[in-house]
Protein backbone atom coordinates (compact mmCIF):
# COMPACT_ATOMS: atom_id res chain seq x y z
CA UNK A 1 -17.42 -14.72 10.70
CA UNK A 2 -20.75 -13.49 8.90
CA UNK A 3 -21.08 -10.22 7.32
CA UNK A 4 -23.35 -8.99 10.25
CA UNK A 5 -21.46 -10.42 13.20
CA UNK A 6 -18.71 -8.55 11.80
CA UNK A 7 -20.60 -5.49 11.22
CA UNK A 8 -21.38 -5.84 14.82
CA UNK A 9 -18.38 -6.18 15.97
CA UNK A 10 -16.90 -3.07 13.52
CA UNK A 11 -19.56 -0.54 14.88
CA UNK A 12 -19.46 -1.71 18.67
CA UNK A 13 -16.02 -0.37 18.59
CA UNK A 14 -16.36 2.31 16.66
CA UNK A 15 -19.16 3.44 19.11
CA UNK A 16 -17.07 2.58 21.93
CA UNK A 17 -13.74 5.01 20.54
CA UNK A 18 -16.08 7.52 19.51
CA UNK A 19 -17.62 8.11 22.91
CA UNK A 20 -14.43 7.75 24.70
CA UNK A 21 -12.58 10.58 22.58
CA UNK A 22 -15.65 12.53 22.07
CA UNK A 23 -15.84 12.74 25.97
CA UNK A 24 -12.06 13.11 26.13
CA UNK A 25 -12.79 15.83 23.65
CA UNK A 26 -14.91 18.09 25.53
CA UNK A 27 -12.28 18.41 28.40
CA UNK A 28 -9.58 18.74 26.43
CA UNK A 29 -10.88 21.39 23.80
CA UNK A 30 -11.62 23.64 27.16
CA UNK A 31 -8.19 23.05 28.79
CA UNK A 32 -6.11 24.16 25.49
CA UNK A 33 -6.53 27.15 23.61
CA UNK A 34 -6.85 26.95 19.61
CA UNK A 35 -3.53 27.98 19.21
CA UNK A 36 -2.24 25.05 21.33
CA UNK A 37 -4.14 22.96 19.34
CA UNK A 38 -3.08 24.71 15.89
CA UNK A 39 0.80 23.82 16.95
CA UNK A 40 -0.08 19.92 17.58
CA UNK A 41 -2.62 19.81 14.30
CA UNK A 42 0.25 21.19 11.99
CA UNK A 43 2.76 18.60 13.58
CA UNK A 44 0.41 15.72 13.30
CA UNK A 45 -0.50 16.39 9.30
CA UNK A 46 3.42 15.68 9.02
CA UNK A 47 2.80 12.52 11.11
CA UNK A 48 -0.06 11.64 9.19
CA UNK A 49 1.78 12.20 6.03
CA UNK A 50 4.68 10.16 7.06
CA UNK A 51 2.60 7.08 8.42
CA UNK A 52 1.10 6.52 5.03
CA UNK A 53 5.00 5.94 4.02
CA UNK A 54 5.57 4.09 6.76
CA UNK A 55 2.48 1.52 6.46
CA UNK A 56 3.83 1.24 2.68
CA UNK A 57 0.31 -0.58 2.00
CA UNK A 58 1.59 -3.76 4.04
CA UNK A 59 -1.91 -3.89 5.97
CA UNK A 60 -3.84 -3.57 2.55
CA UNK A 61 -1.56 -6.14 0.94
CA UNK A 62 -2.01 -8.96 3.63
CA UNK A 63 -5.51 -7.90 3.63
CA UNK A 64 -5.75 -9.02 -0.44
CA UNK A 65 -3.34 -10.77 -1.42
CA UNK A 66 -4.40 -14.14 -3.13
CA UNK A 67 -1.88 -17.03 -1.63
CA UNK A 68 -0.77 -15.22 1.15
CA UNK A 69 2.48 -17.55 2.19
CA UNK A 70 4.61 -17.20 5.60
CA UNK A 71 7.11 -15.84 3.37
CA UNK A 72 4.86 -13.27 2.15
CA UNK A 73 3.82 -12.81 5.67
CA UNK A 74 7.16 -12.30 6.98
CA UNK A 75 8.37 -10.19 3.93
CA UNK A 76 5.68 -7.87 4.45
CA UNK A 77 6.55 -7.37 8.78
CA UNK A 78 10.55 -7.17 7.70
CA UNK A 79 9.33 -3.98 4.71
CA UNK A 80 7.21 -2.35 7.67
CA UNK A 81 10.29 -2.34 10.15
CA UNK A 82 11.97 -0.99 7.51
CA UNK A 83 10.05 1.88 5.96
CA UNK A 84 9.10 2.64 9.84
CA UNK A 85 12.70 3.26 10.87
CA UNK A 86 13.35 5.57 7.92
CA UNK A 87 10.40 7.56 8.92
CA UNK A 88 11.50 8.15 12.36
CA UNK A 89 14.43 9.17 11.60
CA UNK A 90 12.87 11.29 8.83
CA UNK A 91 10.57 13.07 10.98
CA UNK A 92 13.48 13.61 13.77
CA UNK A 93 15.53 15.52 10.61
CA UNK A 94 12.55 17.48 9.24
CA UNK A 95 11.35 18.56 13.00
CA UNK A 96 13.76 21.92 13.67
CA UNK A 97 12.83 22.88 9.91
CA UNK A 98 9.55 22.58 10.52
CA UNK A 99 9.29 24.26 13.93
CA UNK A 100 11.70 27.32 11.92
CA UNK A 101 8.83 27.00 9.19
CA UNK A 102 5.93 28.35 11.16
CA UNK A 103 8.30 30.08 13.53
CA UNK A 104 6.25 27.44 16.38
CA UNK A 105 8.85 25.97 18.48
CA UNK A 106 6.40 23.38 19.92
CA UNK A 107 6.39 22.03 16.51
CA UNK A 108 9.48 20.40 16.93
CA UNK A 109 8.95 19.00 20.12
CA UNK A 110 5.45 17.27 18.78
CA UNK A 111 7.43 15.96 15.96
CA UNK A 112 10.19 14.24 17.95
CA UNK A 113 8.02 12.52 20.47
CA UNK A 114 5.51 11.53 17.51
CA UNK A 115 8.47 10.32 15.67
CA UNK A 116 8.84 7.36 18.70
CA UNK A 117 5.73 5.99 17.08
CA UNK A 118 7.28 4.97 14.58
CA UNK A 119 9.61 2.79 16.27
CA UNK A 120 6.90 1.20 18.26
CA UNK A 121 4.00 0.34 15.56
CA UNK A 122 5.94 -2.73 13.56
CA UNK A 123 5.64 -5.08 16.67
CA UNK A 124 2.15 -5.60 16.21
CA UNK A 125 1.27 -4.16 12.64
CA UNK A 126 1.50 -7.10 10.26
CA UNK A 127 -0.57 -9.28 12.82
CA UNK A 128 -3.61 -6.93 13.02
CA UNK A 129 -3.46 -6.62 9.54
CA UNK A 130 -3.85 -10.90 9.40
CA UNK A 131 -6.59 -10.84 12.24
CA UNK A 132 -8.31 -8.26 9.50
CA UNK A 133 -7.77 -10.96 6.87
CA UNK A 134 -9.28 -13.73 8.54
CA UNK A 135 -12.46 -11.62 10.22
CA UNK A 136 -11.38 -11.98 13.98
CA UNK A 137 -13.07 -8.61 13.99
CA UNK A 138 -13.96 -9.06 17.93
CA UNK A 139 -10.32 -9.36 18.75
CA UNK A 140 -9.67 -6.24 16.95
CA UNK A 141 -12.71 -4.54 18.66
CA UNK A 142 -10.90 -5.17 22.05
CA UNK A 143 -7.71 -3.84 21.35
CA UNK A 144 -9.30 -0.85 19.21
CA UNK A 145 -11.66 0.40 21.92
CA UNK A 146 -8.56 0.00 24.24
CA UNK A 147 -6.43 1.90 22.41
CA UNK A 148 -8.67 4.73 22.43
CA UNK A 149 -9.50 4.39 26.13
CA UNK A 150 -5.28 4.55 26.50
CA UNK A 151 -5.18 7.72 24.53
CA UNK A 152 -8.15 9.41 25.62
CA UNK A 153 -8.03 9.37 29.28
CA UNK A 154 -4.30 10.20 29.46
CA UNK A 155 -4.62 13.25 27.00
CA UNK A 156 -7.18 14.46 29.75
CA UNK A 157 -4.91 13.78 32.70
CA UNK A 158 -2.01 14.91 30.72
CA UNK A 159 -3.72 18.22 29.39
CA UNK A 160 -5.19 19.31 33.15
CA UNK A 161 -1.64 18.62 34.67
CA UNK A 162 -0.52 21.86 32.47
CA UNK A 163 1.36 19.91 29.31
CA UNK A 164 -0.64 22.29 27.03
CA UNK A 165 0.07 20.42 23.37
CA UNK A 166 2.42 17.95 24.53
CA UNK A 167 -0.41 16.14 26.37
CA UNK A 168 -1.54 14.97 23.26
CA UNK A 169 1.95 14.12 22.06
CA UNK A 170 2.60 11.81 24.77
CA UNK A 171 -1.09 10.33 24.70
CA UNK A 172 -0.84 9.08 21.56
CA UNK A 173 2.58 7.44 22.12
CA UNK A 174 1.45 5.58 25.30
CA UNK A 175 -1.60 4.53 23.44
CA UNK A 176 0.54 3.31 20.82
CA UNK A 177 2.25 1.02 23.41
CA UNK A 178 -0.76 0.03 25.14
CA UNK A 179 -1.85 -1.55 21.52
CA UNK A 180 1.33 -3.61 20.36
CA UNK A 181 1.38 -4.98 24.17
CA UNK A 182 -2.41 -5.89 23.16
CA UNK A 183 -1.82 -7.36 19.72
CA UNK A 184 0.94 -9.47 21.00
CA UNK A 185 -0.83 -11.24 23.51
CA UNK A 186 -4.34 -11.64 21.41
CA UNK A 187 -2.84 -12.32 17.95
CA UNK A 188 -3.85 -16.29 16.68
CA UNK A 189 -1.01 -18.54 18.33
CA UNK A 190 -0.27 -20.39 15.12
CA UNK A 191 0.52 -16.63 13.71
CA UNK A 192 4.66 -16.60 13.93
CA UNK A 193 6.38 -14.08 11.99
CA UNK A 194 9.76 -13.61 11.47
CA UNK A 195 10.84 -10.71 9.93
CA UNK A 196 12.23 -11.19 6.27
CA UNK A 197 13.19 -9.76 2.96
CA UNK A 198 13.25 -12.22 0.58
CA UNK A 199 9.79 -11.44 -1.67
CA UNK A 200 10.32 -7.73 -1.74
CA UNK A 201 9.17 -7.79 -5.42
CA UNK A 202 5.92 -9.12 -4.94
CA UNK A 203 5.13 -6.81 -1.62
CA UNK A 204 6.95 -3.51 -2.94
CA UNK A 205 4.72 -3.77 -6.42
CA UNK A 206 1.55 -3.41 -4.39
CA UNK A 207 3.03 -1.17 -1.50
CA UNK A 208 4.65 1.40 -4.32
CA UNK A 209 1.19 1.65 -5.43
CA UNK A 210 -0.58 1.73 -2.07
CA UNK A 211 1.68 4.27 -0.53
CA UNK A 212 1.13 6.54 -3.33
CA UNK A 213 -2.62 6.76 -3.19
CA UNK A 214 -2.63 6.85 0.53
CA UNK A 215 0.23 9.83 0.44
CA UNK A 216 -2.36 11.47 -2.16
CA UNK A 217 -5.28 10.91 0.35
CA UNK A 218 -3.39 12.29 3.23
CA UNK A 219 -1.93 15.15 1.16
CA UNK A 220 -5.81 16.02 0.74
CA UNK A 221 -6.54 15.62 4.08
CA UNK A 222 -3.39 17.34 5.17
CA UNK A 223 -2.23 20.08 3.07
CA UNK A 224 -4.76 22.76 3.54
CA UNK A 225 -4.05 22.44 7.19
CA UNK A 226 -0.40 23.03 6.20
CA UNK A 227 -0.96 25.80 3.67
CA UNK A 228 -4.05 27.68 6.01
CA UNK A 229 -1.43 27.89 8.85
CA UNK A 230 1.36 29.18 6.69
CA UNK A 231 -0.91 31.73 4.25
CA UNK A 232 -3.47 33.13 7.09
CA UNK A 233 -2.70 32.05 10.52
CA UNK A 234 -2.27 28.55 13.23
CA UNK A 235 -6.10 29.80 14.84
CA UNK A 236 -7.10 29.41 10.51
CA UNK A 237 -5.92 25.54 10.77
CA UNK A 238 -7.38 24.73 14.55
CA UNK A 239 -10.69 26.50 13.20
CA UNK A 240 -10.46 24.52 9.80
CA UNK A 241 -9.43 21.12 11.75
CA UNK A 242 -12.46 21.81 14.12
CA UNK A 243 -15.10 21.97 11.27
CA UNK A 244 -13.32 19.15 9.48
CA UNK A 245 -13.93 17.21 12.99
CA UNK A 246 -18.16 17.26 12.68
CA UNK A 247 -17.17 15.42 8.83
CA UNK A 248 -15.32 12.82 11.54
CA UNK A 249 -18.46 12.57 13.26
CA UNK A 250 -20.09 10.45 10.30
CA UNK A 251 -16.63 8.54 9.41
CA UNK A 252 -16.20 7.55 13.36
CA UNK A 253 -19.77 6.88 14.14
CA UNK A 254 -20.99 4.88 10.72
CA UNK A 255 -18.20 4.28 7.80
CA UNK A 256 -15.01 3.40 9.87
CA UNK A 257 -17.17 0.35 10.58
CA UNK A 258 -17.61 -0.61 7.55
CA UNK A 259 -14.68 0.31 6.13
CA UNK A 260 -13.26 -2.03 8.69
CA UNK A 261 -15.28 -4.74 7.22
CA UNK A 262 -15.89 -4.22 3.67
CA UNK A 263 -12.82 -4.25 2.10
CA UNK A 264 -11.68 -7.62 3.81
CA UNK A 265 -14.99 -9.01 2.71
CA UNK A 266 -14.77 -7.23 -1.10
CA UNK A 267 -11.45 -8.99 -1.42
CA UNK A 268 -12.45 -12.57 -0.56
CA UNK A 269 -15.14 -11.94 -2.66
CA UNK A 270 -12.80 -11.40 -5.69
CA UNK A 271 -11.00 -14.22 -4.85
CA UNK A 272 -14.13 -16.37 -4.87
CA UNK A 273 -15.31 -14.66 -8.20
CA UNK A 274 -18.50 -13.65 -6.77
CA UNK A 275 -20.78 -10.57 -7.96
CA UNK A 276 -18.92 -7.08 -6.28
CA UNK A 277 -21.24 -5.13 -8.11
CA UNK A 278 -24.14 -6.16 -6.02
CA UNK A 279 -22.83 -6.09 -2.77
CA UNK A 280 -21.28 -2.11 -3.23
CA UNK A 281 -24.48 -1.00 -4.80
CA UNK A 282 -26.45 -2.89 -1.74
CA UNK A 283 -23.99 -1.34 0.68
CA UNK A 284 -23.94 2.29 -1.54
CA UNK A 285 -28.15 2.11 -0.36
CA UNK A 286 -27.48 1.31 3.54
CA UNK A 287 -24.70 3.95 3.14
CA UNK A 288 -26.27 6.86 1.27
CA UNK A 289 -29.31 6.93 3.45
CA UNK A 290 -27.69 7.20 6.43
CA UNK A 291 -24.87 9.56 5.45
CA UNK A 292 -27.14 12.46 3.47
CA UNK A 293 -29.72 13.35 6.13
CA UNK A 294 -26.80 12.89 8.68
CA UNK A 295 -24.87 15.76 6.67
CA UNK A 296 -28.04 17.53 5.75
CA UNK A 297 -28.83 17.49 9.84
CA UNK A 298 -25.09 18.53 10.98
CA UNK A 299 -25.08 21.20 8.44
CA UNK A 300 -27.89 22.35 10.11
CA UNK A 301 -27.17 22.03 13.69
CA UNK A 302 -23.26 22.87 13.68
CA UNK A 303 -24.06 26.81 15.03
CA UNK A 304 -25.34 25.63 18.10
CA UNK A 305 -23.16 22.07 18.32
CA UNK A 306 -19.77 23.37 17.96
CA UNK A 307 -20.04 26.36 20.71
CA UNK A 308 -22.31 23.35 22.79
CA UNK A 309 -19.48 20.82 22.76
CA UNK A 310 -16.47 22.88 22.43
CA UNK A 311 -17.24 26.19 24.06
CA UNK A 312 -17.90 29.54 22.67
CA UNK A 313 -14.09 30.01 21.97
CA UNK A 314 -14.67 27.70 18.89
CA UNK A 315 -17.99 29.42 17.61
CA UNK A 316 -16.55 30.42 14.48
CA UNK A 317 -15.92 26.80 13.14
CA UNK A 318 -19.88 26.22 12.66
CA UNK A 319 -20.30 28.76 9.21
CA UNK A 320 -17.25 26.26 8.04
CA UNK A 321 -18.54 22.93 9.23
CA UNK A 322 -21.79 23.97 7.37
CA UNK A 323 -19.74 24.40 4.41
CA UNK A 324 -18.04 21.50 4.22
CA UNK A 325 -21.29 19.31 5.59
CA UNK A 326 -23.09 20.46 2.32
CA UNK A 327 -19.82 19.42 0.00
CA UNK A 328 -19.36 15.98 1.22
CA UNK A 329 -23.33 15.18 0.44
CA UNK A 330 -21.85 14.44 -3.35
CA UNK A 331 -19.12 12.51 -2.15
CA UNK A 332 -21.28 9.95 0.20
CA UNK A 333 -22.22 7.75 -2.74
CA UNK A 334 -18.79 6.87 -3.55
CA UNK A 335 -17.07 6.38 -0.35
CA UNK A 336 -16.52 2.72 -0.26
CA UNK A 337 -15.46 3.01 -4.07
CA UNK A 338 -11.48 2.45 -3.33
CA UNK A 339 -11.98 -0.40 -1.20
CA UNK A 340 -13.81 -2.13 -4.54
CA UNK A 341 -10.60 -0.71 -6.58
CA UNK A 342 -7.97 -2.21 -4.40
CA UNK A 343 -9.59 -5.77 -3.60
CA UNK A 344 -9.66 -5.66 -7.49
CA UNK A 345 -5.97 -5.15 -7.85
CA UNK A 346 -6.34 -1.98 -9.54
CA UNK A 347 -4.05 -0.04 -7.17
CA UNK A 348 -2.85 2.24 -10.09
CA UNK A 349 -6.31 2.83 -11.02
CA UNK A 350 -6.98 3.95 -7.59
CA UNK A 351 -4.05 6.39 -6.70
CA UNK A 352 -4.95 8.52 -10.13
CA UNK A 353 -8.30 8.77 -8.67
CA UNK A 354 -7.11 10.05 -5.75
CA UNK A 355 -4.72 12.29 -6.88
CA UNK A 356 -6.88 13.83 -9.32
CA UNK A 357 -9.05 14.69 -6.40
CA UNK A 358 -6.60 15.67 -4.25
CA UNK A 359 -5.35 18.71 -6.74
CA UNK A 360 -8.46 20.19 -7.27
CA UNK A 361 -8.73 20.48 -3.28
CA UNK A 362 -4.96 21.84 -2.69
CA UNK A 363 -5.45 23.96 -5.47
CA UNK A 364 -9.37 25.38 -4.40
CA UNK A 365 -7.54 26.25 -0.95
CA UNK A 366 -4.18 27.75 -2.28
CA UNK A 367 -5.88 30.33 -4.82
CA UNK A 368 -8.74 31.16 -2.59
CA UNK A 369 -7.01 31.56 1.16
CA UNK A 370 -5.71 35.16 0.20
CA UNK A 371 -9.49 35.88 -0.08
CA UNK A 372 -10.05 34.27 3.80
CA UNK A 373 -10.68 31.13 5.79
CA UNK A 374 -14.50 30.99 4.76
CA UNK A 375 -13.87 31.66 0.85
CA UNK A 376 -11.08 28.94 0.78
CA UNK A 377 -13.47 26.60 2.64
CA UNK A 378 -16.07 26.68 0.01
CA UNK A 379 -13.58 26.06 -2.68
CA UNK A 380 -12.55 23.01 -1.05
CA UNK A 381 -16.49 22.01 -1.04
CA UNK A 382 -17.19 23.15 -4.11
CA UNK A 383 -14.12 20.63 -5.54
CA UNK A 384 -15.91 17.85 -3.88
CA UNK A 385 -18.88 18.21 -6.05
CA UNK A 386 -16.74 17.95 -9.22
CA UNK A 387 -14.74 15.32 -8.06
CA UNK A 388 -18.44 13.69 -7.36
CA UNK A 389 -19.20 14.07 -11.04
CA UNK A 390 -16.33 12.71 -12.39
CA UNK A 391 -16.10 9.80 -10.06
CA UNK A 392 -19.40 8.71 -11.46
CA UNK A 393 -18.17 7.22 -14.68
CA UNK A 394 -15.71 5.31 -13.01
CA UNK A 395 -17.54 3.75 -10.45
CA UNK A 396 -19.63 2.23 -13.81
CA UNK A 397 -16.35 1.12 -14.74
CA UNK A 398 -15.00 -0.44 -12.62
CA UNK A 399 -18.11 -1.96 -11.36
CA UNK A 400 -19.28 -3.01 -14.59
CA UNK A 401 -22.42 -1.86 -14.13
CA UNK A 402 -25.40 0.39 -16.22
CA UNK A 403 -25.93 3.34 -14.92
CA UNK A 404 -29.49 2.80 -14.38
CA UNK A 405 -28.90 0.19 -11.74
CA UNK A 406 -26.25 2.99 -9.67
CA UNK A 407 -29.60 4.94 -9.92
CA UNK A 408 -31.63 2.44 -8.95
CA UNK A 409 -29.58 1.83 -5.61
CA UNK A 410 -29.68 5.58 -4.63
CA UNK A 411 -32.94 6.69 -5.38
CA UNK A 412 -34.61 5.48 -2.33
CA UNK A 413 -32.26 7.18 -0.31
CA UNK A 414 -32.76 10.54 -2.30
CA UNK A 415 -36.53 10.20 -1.25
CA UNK A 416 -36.13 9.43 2.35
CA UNK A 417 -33.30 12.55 2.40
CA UNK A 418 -35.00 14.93 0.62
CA UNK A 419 -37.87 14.18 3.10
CA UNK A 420 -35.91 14.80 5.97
CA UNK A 421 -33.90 17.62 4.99
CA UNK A 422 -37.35 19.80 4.00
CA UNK A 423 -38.55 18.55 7.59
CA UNK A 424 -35.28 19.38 9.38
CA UNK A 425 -35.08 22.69 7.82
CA UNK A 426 -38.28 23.43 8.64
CA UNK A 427 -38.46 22.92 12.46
CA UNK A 428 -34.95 24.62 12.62
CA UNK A 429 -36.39 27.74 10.77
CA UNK A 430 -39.38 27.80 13.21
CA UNK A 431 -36.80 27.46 16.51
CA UNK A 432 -34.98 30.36 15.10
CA UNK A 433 -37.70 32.58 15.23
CA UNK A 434 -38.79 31.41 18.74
CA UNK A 435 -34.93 32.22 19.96
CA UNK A 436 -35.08 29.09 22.04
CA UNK A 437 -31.70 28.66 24.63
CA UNK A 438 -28.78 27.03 22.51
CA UNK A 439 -29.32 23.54 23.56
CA UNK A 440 -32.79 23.19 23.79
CA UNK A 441 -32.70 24.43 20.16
CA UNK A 442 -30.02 21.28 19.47
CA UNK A 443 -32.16 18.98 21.49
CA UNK A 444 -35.14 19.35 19.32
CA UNK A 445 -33.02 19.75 16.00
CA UNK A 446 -31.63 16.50 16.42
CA UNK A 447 -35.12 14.62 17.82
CA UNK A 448 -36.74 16.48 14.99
CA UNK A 449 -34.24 14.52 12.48
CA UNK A 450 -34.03 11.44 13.86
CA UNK A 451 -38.10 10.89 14.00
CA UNK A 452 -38.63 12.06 10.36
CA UNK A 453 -35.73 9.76 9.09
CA UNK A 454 -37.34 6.69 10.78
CA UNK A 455 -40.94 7.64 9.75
CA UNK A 456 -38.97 8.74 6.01
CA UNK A 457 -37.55 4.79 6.14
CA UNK A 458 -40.87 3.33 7.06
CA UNK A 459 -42.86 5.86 4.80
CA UNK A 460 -40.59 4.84 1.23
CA UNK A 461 -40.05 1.09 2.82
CA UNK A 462 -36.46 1.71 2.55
CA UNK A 463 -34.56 -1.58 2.62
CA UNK A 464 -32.49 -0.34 5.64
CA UNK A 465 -35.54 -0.47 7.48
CA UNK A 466 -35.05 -4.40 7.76
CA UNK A 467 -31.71 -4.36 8.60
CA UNK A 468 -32.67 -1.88 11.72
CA UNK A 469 -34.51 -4.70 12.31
CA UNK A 470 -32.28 -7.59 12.20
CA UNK A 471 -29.58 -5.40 13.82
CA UNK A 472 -32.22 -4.74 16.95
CA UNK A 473 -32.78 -8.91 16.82
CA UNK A 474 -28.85 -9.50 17.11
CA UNK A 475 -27.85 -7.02 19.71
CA UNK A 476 -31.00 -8.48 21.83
CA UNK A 477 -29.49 -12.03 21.40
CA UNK A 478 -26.13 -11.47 22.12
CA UNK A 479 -27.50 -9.65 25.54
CA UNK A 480 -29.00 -12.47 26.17
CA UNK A 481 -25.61 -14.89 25.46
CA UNK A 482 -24.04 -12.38 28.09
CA UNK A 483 -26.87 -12.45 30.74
CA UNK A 484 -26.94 -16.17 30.40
């Protein structure tokens, strides 16, 4: 499959869960209170801190690995089983301590239904992870999209019958079973694996290394929940978690598509011994003028989007999704960085990246949340920007690359940003002095950025421009397949 069919296929998805649990969202974010949510977001960073054990990099090393053999195959599906079991019965251990912890009883009784996961996930794991390999991207479109229509219309059921932050619990759990059912029956019929041990080497060298820079991304992602709702309060981590959720916006809407497809496509370009350089710093254009004016817009809009989507209760998440908006503008440039790293092989490489970043964000939050949620917030932003700087020489690195040509692939974005920001900023200033209603005020902030990027793209000629353009031409076509 083509790089574009599969983009297609990536962001049709994406589009698809997005919608479905941003809808899901809204009723769900007015049926619990923040507290409720607080209890399940502090059992879930556990979760999410476990699963990176329990995934133990298989997906990443079918994904790359050169002469990927049955053996290989089946080595990697018998190391998942394994690693999974441990973590269920892991989490089941840790959950009383936990719940004791935060003095949250509710804790515990996330953690042990989450902990059923665990069990379920190796049935279908190893073969998603092949369909990845091999680019049967719109088979894992259809069971993607269904496993968020699974989870997000029972969390909405579940949550209105009165099963406060168990609703989302049990969601997840029968969306979980919804997928394997799913991968089973749509997985290639030549694929038969039969759980094994007998490489372990070869798969635990790259999954030693995988885990550990995924446990260091999740510790990032996770921690200051963890250490907000043990050094201020559980409202500090559903407030936090709720302004980290507008940064999802951007990572569910544009780069979990290509994420989805770039790192398959990076690695059979390795393997082929073709130019990497030129493809991330083609991609790093598309990417970068997309992501800063959609930060530069959300950090905008966020006071009147948050209390719009998720009621007033939620209100004081916008000063910290503002925050946070304006911090991940340095990181945008880098973001598909790690999938380059691993399809290289340089796993180690990687997880000292990550970790390096990781500290300066644990530590940002742990000195500064004595001082408050908000000051601890802009530490964590403020450590994005130096972990920006410091990334930059070893993107050159590892892309073997002059600076001058990293340069050349962002400045066009820079122009059409900075052109939209100053025009964003401006019709938002002007709406604040008319004291326009709430939405109407959103309305216009967001028509307001979406015309002056397009004009900003056509203005500078950016080379996304064309690709608008050939997207429009495929979509059209494959309307046309369907009607026909």
């Amino acid at each position: 499959m083509g790089i574009r069919n599969s983009l297609f296929f990536a962001f049709s998805s994406g589009y698809a869960k997005l919608g479905l649990q941003f809808i899901a969202s809204l009723f769900v974010a007015r049926l619990l209170t923040p507290h409720e949510f607080g209890v399940f977001s502090i059992a879930m960073a556990f979760i999410l801190l476990a699963d990176t054990l329990r995934n133990f990099g298989i997906a990443g090393f079918v994904i790359q690995e050169k002469e990927l053999t049955q053996v290989r195959l089946n080595t990697a599906a018998g190391l998942n089983i394994v690693t999974s079991f441990l973590m269920a019965a892991l989490i089941a251990i840790l959950a009383e301590p936990a719940a004791t912890f935060y003095g949250e009883p509710g804790v515990r009784d996330v953690l042990w239904l989450l902990a059923v996961n665990f069990l379920l996930l190796p049935i279908g794991a190893t073969s998603m992870a092949y369909m990845r390999r091999e680019l049967m991207f719109k088979k894992v479109a259809i069971i993607q999209v269904a496993n968020a229509a699974t989870g997000s219309i029972t969390a909405v059921i579940l949550a209105y019958a009165g099963f406060s932050y168990m609703s989302l619990a049990m969601s997840n759990v029968l969306a979980t079973i919804g997928t394997m059912a799913m991968v089973w029956r749509m997985k290639p019929k030549h694929l038969k694996i039969r759980p094994a041990l007998s490489e372990w080497k070869r798969v635990l060298g790259f999954g030693v290394l995988a885990t550990a820079e995924s446990s260091f991304y999740e510790l990032g992602n996770r921690l200051p929940s963890l250490m907000l709702g043990r050094l201020i309060n559980l409202e500090a981590v559903a407030f936090f978690d709720r302004a980290t959720s507008v940064i999802e916006l951007f990572k569910r809407l544009v780069l979990n598509g290509i994420m989805t497809v770039a790192m398959p496509h990076f690695a059979a370009q390795v393997r082929n011994n073709e130019n990497v350089a030129r493809s991330y710093l083609m991609a790093t254009t598309h990417l970068s003028v997309v992501g800063w004016p959609f930060f530069l817009l959300l950090s905008m809009a966020s006071p009147q989007l948050i209390p719009i989507l998720y009621g007033d209760q939620w209100h004081d998440a916008a000063p910290l999704a503002q925050v946070l908006c304006l911090g991940e503008l340095a990181l945008v440039p880098f973001y598909l960085l790690g999938q380059v790293i691993i399809a290289k092989g340089r796993m180690g490489f990687q997880s000292l990246r990550t970790l390096f970043g990781v500290t300066l964000q644990i530590l940002a939050v742990y000195f500064l949340a004595p001082y408050g949620l908000h000051t601890a917030v802009v530490g964590f932003a403020m450590a994005s920007l130096v972990i920006a700087l410091l990334t930059i020489p070893i993107a050159l690195y590892i892309l073997a690359c002059p600076l001058a040509d990293f340069v050349r692939a962002l400045f066009p974005s820079l122009k059409v940003s900075l052109f939209n920001g100053m025009l964003v900023f401006a019709t938002t200033w002007l709406l604040y002095e008319l004291a326009l209603h709430p939405l109407l005020h959103l309305l216009i902030v967001l028509s307001a950025g979406l015309s002056s990027w397009l004009l900003g793209l056509w203005l500078f000629k950016h080379p996304t421009l064309s690709e608008l353009s050939n997207a429009q031409r495929m979509v059209m076509n494959k309307i046309r397949g369907v009607k026909a």
